[in-house]
C-alpha atoms as a PDB file:
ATOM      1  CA  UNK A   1       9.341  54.639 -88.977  1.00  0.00           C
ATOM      2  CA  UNK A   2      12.757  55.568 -87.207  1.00  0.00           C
ATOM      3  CA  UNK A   3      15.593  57.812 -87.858  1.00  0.00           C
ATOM      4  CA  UNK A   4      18.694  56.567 -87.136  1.00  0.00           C
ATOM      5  CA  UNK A   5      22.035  58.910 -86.624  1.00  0.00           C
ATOM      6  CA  UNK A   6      25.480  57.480 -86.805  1.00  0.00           C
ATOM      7  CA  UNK A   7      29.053  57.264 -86.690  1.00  0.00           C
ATOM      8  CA  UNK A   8      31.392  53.709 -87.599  1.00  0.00           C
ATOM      9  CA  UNK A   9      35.328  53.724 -86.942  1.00  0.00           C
ATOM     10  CA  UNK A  10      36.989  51.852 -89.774  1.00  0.00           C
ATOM     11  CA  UNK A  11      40.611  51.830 -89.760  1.00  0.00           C
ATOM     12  CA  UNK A  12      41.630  55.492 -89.563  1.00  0.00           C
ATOM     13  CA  UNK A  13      38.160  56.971 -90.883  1.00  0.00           C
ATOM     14  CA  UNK A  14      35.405  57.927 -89.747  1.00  0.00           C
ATOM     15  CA  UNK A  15      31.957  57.206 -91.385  1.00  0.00           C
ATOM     16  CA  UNK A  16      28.727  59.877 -90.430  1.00  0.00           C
ATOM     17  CA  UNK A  17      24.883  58.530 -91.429  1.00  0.00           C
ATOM     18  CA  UNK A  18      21.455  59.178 -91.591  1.00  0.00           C
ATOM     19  CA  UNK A  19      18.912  57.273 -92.367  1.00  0.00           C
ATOM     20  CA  UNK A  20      15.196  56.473 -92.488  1.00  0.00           C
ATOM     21  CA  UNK A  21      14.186  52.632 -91.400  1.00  0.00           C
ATOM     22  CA  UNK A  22      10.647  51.476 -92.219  1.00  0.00           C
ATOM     23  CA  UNK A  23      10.017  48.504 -89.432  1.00  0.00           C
ATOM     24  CA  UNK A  24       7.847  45.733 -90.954  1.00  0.00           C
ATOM     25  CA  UNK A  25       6.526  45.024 -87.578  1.00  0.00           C
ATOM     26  CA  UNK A  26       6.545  45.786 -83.839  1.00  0.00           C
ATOM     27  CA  UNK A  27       7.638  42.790 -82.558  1.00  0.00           C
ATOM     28  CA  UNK A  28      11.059  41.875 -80.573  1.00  0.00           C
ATOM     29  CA  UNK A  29      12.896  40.337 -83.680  1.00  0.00           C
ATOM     30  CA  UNK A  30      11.551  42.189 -86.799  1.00  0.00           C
ATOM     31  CA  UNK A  31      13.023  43.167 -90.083  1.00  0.00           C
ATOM     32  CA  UNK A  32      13.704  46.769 -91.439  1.00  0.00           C
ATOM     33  CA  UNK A  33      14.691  48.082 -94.474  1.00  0.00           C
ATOM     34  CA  UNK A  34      15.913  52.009 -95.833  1.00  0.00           C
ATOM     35  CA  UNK A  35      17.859  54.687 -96.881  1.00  0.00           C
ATOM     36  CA  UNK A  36      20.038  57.444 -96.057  1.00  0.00           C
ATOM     37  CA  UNK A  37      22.992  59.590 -96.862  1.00  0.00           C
ATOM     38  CA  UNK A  38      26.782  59.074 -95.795  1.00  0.00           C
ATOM     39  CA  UNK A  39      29.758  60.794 -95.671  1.00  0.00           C
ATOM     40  CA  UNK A  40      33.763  59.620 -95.170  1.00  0.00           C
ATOM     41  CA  UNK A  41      35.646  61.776 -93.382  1.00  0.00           C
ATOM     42  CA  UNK A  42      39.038  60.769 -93.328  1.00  0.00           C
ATOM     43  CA  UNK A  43      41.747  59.728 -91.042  1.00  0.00           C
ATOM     44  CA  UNK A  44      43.637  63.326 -90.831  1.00  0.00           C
ATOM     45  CA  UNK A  45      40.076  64.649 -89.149  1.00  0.00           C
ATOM     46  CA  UNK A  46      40.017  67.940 -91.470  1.00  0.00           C
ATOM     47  CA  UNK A  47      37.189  70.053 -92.368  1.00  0.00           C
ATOM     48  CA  UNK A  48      38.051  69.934 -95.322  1.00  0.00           C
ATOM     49  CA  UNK A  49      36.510  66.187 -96.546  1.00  0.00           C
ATOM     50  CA  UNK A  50      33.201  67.637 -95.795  1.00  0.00           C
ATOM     51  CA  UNK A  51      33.155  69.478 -98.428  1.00  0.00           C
ATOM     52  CA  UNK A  52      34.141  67.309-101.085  1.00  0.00           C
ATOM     53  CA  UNK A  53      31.471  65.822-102.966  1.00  0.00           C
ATOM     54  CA  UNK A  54      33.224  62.564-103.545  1.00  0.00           C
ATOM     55  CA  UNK A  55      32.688  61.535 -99.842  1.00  0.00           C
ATOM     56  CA  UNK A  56      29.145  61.385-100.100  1.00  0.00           C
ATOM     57  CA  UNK A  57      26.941  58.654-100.644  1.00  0.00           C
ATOM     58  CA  UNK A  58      23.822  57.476-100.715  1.00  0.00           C
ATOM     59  CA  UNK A  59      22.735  53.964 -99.286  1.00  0.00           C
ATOM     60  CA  UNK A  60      19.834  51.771 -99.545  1.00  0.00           C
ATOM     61  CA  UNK A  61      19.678  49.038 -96.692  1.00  0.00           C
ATOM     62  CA  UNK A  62      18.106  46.462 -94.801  1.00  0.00           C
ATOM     63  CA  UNK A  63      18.553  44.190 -91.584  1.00  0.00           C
ATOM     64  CA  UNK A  64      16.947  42.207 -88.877  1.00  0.00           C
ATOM     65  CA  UNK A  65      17.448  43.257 -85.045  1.00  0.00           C
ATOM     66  CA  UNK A  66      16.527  41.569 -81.688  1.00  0.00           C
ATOM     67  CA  UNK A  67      15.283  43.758 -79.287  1.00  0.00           C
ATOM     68  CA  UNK A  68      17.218  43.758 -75.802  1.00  0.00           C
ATOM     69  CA  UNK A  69      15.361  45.976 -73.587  1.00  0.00           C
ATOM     70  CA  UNK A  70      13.026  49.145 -74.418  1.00  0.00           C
ATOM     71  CA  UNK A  71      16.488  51.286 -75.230  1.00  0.00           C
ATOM     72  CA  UNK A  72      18.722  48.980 -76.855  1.00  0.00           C
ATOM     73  CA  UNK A  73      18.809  45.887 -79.595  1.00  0.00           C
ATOM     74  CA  UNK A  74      21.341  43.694 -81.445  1.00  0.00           C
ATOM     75  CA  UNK A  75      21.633  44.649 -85.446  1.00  0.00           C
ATOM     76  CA  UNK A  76      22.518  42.554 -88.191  1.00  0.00           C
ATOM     77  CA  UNK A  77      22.208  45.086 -91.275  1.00  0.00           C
ATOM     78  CA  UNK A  78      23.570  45.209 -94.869  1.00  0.00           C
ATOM     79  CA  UNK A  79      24.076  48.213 -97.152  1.00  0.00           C
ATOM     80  CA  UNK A  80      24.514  49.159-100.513  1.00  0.00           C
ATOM     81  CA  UNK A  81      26.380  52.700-100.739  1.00  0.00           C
ATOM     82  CA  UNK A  82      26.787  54.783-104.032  1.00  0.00           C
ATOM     83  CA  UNK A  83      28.867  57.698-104.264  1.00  0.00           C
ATOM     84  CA  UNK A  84      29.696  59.948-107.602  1.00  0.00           C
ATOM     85  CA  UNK A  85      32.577  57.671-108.079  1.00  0.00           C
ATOM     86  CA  UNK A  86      32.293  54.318-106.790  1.00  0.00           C
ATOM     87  CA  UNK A  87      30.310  51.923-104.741  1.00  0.00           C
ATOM     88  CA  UNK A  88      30.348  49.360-102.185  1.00  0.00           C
ATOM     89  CA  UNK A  89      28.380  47.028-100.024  1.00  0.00           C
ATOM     90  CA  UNK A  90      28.840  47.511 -96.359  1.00  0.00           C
ATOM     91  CA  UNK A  91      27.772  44.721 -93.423  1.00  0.00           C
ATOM     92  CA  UNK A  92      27.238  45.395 -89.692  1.00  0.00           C
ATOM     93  CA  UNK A  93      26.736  43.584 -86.784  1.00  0.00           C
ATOM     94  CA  UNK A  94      26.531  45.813 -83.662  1.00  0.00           C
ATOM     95  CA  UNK A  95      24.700  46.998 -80.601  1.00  0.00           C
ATOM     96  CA  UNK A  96      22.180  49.901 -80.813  1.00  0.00           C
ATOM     97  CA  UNK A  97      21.253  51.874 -77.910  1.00  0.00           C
ATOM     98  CA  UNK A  98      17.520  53.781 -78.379  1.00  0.00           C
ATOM     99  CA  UNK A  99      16.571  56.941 -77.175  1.00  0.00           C
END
């Protein structure tokens, strides 16, 4: 298992996550699949988005990632992300640094 804390940039918003990732194996290149919370906080960087409940979500995902080194791998992960009034599918490709 692995907890995983983030933050995207997408256009002028700014996406926080956690979420839990069960690894199917040890191995360099392995497979991983989850789920976790988001939340949108939008582009004018108030306070107040926080604590609106329609910029929460919850997300079920899974991915594949190629280990680098022992602190960092390359991430190919897709996302499905519910909220209380809509819902979306969300792809990734990035660089993950491990502490």
């Amino acid at each position: 298992h692995r907890a995983q804390l983030g933050v995207d940039k997408r256009g002028g918003n700014t996406w926080w996550h956690a979420a839990l990732h069960f690894l199917t194996s040890r191995n360099r290149f392995r497979f991983y699949y989850g789920g976790g919370v988001s939340a949108l906080i939008d582009s004018e960087g108030h306070l107040k988005p926080v604590f609106r409940i329609e910029n929460y979500y919850v997300m079920v995902l899974g991915g594949w990632e190629a280990q680098v080194d022992e602190h960092s791998s390359v991430r190919l992960e897709a996302s499905f992300q519910q909220g209380p009034t809509d819902q979306f599918l969300k792809g990734v490709l990035g660089y993950t640094y491990h502490f």
